[in-house]
PDB file of N, CA and C in Angstrom:
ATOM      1  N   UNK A   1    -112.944-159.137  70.167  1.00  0.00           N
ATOM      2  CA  UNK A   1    -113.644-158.411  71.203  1.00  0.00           C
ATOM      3  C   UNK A   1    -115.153-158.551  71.076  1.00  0.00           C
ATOM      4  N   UNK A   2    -115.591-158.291  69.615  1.00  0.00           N
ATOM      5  CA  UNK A   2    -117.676-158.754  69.811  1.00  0.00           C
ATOM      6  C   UNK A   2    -117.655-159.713  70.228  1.00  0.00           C
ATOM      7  N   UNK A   3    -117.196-161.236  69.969  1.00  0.00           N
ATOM      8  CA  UNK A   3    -116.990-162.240  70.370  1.00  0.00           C
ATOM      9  C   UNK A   3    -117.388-161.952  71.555  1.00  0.00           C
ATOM     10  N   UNK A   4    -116.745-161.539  72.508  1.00  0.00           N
ATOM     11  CA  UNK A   4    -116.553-161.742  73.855  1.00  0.00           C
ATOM     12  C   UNK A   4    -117.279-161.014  74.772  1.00  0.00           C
ATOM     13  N   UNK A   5    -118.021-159.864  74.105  1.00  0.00           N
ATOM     14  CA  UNK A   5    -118.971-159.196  74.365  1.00  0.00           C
ATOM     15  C   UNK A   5    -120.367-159.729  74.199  1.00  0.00           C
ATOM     16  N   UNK A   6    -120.451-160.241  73.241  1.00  0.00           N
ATOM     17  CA  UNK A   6    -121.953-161.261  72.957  1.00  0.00           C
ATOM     18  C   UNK A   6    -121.903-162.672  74.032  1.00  0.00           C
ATOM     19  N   UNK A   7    -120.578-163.265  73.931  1.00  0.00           N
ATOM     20  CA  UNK A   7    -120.935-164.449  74.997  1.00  0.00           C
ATOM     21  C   UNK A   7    -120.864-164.123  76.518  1.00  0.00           C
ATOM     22  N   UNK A   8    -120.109-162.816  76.913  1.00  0.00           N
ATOM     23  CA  UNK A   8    -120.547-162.016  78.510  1.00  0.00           C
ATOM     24  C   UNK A   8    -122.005-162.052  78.720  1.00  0.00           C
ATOM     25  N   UNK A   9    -122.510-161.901  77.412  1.00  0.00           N
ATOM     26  CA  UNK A   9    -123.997-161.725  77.772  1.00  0.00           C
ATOM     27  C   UNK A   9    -124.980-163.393  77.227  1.00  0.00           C
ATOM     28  N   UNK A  10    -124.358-164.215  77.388  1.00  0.00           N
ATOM     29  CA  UNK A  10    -125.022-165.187  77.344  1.00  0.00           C
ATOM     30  C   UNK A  10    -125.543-165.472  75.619  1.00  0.00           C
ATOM     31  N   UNK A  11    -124.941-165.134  74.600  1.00  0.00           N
ATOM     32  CA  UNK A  11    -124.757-165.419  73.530  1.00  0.00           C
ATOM     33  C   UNK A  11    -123.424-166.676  72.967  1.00  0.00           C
ATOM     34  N   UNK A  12    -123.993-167.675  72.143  1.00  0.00           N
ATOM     35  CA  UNK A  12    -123.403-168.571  72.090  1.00  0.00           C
ATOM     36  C   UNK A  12    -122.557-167.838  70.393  1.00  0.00           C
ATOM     37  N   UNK A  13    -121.241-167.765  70.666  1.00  0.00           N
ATOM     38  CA  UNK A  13    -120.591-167.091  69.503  1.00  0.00           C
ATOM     39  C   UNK A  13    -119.768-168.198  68.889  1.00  0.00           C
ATOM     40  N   UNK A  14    -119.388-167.964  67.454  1.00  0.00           N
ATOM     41  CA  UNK A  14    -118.149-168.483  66.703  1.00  0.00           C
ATOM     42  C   UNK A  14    -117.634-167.811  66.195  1.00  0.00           C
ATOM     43  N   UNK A  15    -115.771-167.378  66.320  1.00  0.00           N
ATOM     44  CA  UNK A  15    -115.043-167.083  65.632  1.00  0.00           C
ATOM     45  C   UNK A  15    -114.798-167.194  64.637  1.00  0.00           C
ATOM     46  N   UNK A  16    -114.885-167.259  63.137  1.00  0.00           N
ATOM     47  CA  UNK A  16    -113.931-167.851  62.143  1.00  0.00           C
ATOM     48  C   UNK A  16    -112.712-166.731  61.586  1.00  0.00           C
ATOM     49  N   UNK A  17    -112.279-165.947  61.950  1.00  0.00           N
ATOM     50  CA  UNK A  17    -111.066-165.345  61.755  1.00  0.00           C
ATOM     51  C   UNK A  17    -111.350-164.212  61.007  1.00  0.00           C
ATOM     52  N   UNK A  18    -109.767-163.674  60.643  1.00  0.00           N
ATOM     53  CA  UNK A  18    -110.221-163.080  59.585  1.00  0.00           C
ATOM     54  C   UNK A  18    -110.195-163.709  57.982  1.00  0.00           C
ATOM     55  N   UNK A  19    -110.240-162.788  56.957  1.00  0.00           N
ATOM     56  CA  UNK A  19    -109.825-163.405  55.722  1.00  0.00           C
ATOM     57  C   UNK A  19    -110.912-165.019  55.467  1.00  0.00           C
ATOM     58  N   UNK A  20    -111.677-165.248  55.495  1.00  0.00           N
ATOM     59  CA  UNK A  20    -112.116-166.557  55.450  1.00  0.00           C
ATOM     60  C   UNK A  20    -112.692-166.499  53.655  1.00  0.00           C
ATOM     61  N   UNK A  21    -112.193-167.461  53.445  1.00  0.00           N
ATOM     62  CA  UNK A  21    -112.573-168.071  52.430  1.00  0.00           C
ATOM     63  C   UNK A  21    -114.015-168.761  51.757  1.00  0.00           C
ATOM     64  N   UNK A  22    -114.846-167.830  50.925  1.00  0.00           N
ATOM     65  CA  UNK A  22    -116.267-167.924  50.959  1.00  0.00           C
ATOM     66  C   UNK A  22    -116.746-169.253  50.941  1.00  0.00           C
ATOM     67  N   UNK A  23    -116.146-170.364  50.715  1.00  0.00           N
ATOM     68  CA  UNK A  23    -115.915-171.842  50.793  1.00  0.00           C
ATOM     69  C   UNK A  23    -116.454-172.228  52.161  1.00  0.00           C
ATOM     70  N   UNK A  24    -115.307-172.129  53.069  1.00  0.00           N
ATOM     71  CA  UNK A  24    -115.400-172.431  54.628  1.00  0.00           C
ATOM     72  C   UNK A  24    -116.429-171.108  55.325  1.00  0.00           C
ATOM     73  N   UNK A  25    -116.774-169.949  54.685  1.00  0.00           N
ATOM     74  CA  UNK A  25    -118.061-169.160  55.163  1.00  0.00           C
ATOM     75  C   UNK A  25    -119.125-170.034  54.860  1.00  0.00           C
ATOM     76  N   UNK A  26    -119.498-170.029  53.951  1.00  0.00           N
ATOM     77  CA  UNK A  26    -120.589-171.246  53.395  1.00  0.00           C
ATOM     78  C   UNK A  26    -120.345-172.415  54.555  1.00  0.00           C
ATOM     79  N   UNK A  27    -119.462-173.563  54.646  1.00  0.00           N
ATOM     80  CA  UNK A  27    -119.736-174.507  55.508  1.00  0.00           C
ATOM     81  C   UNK A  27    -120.325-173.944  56.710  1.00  0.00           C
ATOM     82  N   UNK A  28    -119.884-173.105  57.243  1.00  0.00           N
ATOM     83  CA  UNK A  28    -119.696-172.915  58.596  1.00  0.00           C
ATOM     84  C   UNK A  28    -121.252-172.244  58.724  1.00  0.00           C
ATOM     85  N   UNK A  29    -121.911-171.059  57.744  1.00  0.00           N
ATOM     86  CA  UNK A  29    -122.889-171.102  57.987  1.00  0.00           C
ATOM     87  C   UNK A  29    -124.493-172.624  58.037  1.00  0.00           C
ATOM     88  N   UNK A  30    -123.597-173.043  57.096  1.00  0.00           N
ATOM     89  CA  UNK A  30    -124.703-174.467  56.870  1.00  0.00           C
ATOM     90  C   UNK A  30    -124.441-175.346  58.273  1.00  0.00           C
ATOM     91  N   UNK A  31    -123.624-175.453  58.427  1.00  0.00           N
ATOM     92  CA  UNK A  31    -123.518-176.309  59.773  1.00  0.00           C
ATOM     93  C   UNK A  31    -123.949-175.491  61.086  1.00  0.00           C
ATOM     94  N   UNK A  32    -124.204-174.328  61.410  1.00  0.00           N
ATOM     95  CA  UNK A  32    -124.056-173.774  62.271  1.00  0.00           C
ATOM     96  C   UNK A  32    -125.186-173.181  62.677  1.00  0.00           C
ATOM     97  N   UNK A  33    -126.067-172.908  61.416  1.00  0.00           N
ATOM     98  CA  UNK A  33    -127.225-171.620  61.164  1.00  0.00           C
ATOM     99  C   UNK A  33    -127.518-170.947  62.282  1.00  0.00           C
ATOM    100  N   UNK A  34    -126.707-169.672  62.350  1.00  0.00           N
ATOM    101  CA  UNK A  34    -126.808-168.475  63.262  1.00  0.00           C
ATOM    102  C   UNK A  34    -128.148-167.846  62.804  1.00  0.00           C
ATOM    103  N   UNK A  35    -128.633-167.586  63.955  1.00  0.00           N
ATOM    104  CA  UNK A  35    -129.588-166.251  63.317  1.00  0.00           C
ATOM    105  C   UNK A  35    -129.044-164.836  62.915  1.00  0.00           C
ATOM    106  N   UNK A  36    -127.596-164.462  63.658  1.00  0.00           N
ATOM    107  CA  UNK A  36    -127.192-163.678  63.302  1.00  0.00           C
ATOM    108  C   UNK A  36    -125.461-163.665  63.108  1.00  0.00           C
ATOM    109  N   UNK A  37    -125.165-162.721  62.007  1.00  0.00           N
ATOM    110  CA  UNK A  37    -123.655-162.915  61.556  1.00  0.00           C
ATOM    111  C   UNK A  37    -123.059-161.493  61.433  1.00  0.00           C
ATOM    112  N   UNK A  38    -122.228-161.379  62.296  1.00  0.00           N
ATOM    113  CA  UNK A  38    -121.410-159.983  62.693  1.00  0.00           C
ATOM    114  C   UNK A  38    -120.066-159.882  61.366  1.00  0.00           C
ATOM    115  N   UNK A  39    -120.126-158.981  60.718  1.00  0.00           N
ATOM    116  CA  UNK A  39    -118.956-158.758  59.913  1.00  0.00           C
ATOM    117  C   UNK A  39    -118.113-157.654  60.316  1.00  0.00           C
ATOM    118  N   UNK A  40    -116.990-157.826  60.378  1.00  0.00           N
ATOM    119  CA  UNK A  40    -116.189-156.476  60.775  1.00  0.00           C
ATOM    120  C   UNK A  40    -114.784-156.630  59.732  1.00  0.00           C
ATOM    121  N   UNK A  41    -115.028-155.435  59.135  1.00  0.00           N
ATOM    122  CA  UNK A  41    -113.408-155.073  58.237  1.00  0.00           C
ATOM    123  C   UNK A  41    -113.270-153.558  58.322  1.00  0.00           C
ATOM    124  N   UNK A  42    -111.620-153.615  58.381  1.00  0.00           N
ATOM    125  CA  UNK A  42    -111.362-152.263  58.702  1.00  0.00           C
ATOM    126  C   UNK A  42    -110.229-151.898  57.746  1.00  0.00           C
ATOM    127  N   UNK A  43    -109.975-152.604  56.579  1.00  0.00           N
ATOM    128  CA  UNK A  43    -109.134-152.667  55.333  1.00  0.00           C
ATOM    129  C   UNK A  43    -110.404-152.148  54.239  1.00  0.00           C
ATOM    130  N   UNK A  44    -109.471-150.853  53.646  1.00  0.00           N
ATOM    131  CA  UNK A  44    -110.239-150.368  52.300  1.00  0.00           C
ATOM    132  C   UNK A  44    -111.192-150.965  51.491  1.00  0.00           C
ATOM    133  N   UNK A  45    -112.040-150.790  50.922  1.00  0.00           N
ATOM    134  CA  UNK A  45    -112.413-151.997  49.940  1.00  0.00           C
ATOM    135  C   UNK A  45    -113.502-152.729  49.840  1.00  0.00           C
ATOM    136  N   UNK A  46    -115.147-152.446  50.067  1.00  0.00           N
ATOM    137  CA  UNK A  46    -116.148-152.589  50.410  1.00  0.00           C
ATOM    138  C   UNK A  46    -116.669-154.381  50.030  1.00  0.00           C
ATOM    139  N   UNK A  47    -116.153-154.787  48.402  1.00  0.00           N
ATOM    140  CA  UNK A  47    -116.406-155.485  48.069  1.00  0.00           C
ATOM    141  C   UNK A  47    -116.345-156.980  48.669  1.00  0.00           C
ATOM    142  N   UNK A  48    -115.517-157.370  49.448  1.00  0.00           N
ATOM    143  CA  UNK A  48    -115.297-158.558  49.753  1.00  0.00           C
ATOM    144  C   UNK A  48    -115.860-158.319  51.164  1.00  0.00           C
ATOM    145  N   UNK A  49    -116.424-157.258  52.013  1.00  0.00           N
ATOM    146  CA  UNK A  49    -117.535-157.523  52.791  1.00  0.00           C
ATOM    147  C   UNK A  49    -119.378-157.683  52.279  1.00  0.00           C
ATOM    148  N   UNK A  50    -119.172-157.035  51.083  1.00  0.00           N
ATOM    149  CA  UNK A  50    -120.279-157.057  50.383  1.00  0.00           C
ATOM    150  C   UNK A  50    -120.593-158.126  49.880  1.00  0.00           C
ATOM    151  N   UNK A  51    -119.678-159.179  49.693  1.00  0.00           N
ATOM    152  CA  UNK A  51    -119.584-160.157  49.136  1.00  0.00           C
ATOM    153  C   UNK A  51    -119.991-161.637  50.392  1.00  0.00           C
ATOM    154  N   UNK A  52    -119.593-161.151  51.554  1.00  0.00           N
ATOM    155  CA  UNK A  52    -119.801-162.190  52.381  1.00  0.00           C
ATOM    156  C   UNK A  52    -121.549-161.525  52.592  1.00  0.00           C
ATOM    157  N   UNK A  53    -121.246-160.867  53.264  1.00  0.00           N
ATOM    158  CA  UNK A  53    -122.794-160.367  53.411  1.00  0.00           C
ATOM    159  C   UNK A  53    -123.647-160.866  51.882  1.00  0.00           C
ATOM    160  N   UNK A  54    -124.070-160.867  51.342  1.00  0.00           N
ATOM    161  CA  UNK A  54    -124.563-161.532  50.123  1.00  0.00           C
ATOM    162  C   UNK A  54    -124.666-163.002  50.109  1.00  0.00           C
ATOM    163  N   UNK A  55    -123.542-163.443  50.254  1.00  0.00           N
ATOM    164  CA  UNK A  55    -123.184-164.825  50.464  1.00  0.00           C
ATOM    165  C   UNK A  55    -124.533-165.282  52.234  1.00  0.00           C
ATOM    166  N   UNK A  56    -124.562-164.642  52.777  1.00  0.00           N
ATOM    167  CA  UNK A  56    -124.759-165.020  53.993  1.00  0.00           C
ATOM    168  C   UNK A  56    -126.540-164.738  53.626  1.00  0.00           C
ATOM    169  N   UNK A  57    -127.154-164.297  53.272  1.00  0.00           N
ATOM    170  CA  UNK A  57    -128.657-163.961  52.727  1.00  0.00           C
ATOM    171  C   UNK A  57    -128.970-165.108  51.784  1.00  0.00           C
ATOM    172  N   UNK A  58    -127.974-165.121  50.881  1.00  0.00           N
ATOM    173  CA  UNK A  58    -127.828-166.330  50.002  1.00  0.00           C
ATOM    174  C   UNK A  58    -128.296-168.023  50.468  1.00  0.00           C
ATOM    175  N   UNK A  59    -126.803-168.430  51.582  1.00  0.00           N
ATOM    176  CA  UNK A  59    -126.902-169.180  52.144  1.00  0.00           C
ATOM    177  C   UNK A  59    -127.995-169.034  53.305  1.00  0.00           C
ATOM    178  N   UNK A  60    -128.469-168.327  53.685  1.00  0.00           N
ATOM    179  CA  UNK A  60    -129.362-168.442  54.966  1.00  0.00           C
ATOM    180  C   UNK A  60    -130.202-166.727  54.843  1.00  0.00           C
ATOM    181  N   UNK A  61    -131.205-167.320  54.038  1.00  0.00           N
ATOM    182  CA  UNK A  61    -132.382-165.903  53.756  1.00  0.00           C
ATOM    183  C   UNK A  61    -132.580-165.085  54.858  1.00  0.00           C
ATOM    184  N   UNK A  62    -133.068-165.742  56.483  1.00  0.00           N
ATOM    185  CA  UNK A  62    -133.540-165.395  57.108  1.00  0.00           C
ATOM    186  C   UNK A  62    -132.434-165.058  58.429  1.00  0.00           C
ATOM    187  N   UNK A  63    -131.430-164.984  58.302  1.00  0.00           N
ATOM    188  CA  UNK A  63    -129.674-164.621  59.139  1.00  0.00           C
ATOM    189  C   UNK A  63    -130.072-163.107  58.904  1.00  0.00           C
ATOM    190  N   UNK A  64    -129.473-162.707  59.710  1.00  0.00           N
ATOM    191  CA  UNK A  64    -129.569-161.466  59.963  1.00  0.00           C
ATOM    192  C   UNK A  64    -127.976-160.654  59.697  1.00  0.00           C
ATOM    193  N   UNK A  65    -127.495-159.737  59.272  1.00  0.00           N
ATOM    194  CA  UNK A  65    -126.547-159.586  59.131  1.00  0.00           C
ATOM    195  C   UNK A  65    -125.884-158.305  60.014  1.00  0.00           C
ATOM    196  N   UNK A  66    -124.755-158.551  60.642  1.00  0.00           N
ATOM    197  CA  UNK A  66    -124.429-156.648  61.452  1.00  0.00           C
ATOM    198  C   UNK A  66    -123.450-156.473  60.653  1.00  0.00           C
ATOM    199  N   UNK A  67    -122.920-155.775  60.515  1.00  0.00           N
ATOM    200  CA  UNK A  67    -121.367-155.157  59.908  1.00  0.00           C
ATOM    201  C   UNK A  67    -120.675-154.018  61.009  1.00  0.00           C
ATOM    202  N   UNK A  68    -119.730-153.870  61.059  1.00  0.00           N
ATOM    203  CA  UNK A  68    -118.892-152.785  61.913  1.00  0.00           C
ATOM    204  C   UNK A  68    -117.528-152.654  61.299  1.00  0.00           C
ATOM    205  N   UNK A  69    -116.534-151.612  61.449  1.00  0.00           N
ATOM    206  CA  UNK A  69    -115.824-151.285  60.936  1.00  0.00           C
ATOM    207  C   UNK A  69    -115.515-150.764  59.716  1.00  0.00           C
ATOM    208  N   UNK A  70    -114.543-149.876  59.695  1.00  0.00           N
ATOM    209  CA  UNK A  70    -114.693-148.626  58.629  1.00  0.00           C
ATOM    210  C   UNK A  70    -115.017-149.076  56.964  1.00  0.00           C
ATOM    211  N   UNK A  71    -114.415-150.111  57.137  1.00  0.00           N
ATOM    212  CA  UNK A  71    -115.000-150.375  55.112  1.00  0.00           C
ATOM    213  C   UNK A  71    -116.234-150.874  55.524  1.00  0.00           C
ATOM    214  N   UNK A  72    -117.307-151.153  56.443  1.00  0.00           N
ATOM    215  CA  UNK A  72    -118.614-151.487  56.418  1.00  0.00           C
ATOM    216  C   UNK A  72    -119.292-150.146  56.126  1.00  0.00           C
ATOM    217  N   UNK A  73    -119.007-148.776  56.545  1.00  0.00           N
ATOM    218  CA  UNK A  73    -119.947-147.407  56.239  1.00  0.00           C
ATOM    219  C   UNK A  73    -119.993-147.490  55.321  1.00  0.00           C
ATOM    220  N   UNK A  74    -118.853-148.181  54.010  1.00  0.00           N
ATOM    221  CA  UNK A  74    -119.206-147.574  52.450  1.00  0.00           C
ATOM    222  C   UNK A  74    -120.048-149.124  52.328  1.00  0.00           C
ATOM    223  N   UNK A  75    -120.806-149.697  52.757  1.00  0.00           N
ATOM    224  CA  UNK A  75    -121.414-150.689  51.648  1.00  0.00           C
ATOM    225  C   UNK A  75    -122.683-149.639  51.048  1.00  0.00           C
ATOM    226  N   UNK A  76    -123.104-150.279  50.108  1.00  0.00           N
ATOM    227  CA  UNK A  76    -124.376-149.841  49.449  1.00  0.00           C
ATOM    228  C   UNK A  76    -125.342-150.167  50.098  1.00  0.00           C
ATOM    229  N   UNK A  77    -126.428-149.195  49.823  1.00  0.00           N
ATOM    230  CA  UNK A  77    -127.430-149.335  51.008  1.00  0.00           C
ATOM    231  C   UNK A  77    -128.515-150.969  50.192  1.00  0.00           C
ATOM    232  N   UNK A  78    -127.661-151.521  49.152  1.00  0.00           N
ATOM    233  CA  UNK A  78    -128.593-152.792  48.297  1.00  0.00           C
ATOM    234  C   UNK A  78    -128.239-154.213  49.764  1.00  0.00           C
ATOM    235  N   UNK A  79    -127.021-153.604  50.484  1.00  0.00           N
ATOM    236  CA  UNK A  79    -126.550-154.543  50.856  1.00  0.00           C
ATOM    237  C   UNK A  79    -127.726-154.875  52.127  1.00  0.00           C
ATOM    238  N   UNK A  80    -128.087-156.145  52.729  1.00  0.00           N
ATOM    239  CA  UNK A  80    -129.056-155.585  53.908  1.00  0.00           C
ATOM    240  C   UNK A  80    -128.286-156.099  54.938  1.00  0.00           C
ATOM    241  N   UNK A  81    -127.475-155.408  55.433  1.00  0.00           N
ATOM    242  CA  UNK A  81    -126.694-155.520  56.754  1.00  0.00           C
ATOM    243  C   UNK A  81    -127.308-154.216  57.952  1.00  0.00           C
ATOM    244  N   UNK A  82    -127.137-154.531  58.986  1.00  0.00           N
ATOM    245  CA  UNK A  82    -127.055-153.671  60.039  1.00  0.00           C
ATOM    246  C   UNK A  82    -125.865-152.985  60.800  1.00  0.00           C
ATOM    247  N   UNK A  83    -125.525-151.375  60.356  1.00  0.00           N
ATOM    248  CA  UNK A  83    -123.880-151.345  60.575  1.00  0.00           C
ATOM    249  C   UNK A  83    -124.458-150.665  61.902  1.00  0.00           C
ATOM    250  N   UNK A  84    -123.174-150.879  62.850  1.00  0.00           N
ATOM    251  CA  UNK A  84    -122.731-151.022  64.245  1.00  0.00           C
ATOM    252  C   UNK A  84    -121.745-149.936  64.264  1.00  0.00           C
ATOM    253  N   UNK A  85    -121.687-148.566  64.216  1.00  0.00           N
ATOM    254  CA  UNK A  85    -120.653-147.832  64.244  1.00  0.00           C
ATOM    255  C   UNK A  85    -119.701-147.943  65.371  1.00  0.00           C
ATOM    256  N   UNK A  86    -120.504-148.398  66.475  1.00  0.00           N
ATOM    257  CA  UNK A  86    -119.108-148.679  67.971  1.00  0.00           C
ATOM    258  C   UNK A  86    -119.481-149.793  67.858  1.00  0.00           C
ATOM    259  N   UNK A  87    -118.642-150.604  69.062  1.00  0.00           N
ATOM    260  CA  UNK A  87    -118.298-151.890  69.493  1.00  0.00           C
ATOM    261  C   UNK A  87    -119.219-152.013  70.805  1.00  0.00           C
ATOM    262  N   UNK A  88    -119.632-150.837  71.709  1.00  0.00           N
ATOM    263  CA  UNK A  88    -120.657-150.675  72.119  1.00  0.00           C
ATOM    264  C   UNK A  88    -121.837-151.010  72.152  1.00  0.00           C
ATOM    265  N   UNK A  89    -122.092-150.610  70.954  1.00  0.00           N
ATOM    266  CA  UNK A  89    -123.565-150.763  70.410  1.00  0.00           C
ATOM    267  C   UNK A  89    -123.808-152.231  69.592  1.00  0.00           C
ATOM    268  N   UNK A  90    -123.341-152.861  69.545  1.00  0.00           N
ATOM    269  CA  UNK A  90    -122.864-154.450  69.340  1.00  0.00           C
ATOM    270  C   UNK A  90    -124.149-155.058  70.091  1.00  0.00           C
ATOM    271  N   UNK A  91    -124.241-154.986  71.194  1.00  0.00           N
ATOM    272  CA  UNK A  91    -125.024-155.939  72.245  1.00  0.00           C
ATOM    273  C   UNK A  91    -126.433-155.944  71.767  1.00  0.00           C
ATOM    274  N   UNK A  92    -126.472-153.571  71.760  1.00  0.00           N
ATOM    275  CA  UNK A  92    -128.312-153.654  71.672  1.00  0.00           C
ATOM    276  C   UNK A  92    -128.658-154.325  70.058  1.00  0.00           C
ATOM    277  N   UNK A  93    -127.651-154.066  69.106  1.00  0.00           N
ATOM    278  CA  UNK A  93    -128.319-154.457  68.240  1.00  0.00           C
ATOM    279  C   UNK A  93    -128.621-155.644  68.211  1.00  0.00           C
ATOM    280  N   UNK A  94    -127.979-156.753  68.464  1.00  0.00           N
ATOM    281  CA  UNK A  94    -128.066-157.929  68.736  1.00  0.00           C
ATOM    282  C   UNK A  94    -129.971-158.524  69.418  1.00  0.00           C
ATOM    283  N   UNK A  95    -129.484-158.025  70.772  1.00  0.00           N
ATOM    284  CA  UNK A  95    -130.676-157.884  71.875  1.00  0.00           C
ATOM    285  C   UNK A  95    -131.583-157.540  70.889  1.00  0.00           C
ATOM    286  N   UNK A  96    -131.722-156.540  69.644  1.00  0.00           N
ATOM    287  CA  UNK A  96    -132.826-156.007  69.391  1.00  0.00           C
ATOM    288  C   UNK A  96    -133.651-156.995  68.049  1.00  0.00           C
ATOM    289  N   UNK A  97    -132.912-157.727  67.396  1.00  0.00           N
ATOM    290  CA  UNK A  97    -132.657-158.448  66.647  1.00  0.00           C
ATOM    291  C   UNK A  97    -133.257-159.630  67.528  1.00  0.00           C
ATOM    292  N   UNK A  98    -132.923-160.222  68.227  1.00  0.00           N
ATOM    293  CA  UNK A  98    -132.740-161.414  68.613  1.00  0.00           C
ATOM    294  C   UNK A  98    -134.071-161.356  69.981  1.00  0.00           C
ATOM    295  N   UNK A  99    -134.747-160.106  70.252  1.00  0.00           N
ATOM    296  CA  UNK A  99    -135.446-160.141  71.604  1.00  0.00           C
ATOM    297  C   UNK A  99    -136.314-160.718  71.379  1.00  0.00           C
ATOM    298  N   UNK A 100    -137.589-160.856  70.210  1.00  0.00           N
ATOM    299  CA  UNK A 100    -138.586-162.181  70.296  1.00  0.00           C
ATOM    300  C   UNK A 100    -138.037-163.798  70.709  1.00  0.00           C
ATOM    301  N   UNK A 101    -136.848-163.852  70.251  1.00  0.00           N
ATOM    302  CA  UNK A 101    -136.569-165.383  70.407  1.00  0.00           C
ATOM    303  C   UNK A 101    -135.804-166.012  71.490  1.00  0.00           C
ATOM    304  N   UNK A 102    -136.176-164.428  72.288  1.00  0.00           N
ATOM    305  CA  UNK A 102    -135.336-164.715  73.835  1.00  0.00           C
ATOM    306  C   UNK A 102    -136.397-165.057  74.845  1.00  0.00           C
ATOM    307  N   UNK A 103    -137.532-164.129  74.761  1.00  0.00           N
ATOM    308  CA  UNK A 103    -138.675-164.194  75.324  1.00  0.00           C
ATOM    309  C   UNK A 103    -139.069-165.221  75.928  1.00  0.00           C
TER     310      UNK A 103
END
């Protein structure tokens, strides 16, 4: 559904599923370099979003990161993601993020 909400609005999106393997996260950011990377998990367990998010600063300093869904409220505030409590609010953050380089 963000997917499809970001490209309604003229955002060029990629899927990679769920579960992805920090391997094929890594390619996909190197080949791809988003300015921004939406994470959403809604399975217990903070770490393996904490872990992509990390990975994604790592691989690309200047990516911007959102998070949404319920295991995104518990990351640590070390993590520097932007959490998205609705699916709603998806767009402005985006827009807000992204409005100099729309200009």
């Amino acid at each position: 559904m963000a997917g499809a909400v970001l490209h309604g609005a003229g955002y060029e999106t990629l899927l990679l599923g769920s579960g992805v393997p920090a391997a094929a996260l890594n390619g996909a950011l190197l080949r791809h370099r988003p300015a921004v990377v939406a994470l959403s998990s809604s399975m217990p367990g903070p770490a393996s979003l904490a872990a992509a998010a990390n990975l994604i600063h790592e691989t690309l300093p200047d990516a911007r990161v959102i998070t949404g869904g319920a295991t995104a409220r518990a990351l640590p505030p070390t993590i520097a993601a932007h959490y998205v409590a609705r699916l709603d609010g998806l767009l402005d953050a985006v827009d807000a993020i992204l409005a100099p380089a729309r200009v």
